[in-house]
Protein backbone atom coordinates (compact mmCIF):
# COMPACT_ATOMS: atom_id res chain seq x y z
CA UNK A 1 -8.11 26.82 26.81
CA UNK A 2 -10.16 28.67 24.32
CA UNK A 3 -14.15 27.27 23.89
CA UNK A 4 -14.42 24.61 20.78
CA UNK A 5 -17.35 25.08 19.52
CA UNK A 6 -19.26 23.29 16.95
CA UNK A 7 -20.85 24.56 13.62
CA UNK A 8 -24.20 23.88 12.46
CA UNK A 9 -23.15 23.59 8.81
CA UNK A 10 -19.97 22.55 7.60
CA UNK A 11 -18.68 23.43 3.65
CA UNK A 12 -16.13 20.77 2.20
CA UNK A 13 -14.20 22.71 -0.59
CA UNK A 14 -11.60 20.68 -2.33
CA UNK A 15 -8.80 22.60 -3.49
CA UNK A 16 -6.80 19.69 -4.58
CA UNK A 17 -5.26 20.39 -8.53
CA UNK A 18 -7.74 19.96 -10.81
CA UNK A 19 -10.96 21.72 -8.09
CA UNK A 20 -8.60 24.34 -8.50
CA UNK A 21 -8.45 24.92 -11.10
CA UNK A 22 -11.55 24.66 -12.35
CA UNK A 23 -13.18 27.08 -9.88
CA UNK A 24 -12.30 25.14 -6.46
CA UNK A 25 -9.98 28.15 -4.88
CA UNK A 26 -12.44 31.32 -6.25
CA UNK A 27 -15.24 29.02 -4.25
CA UNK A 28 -13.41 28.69 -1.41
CA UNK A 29 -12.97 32.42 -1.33
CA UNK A 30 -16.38 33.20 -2.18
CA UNK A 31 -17.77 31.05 0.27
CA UNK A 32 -15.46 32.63 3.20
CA UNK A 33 -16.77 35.80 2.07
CA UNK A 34 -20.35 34.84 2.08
CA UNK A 35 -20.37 33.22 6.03
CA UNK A 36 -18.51 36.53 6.56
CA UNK A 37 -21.56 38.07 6.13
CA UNK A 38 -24.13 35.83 6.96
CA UNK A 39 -26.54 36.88 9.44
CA UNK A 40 -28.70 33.54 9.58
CA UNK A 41 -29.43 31.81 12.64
CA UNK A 42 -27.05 29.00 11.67
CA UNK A 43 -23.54 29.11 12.56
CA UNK A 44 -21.19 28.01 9.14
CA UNK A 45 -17.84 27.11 8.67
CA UNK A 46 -16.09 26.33 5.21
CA UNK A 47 -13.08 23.99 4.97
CA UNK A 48 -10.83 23.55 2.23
CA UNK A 49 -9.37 20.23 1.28
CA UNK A 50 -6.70 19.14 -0.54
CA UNK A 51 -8.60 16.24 -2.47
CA UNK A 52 -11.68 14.30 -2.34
CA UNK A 53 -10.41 12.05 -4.67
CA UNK A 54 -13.68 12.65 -7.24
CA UNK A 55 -11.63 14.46 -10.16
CA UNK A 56 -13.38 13.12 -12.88
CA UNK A 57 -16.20 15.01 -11.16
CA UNK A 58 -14.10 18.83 -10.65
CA UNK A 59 -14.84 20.64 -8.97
CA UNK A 60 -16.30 19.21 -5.80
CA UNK A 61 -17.80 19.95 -2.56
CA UNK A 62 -19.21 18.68 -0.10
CA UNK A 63 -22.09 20.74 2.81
CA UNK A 64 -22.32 18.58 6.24
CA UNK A 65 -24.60 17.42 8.07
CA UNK A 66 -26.99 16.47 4.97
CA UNK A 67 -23.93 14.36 3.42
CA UNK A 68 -25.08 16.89 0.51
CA UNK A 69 -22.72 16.23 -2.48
CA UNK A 70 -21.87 19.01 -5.36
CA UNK A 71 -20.38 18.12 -8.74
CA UNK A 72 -19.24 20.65 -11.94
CA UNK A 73 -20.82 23.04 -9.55
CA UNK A 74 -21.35 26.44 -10.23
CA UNK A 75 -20.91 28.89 -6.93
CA UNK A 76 -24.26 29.88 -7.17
CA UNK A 77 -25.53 26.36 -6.53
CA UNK A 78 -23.29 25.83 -3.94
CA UNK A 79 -24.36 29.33 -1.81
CA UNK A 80 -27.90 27.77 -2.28
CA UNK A 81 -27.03 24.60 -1.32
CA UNK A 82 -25.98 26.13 1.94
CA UNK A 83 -29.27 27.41 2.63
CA UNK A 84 -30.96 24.36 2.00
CA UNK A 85 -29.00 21.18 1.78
CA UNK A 86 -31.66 18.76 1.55
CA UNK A 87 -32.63 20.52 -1.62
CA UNK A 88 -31.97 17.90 -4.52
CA UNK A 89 -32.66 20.06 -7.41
CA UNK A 90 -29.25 21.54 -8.02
């Protein structure tokens, strides 16, 4: 068996129909991209998900641990969110 290891950061990005399309799947790409090439000391992983079941809020995502929440985000906010979660001025 392979080693399982564990992430210090986990990014939530729902895909689901209307995160879509309203900039879900071009920041789930972007943010595969970006952890890429990361060089920080933290290890990242990004998820997508097929629905958080927050539409009214599109599009959504979530950053783990933190229970950091991001709403009608724009990707920039959400690659700084990454770097700081606990940040609350997004």
């Amino acid at each position: 068996m392979g080693k399982f290891t564990i992430p210090d950061k986990v990014l939530y990005v729902c895909v689901g129909s209307k995160c879509g399309k309203r900039g879900g799947k071009d920041m789930y790409k972007l943010a595969k991209s970006y952890i890429k090439h990361h060089d920080g000391p933290e290890e990242i992983e990004v998820i997508e998900t097929e629905c958080t079941d927050r539409c009214k809020y599109a599009p959504v995502c979530s950053i783990q641990p933190g229970n950091t929440w991001l709403k009608e985000y724009h990707p920039k906010e959400v690659l700084q969110a990454l770097e700081n979660p606990y940040r609350k001025d997004f």
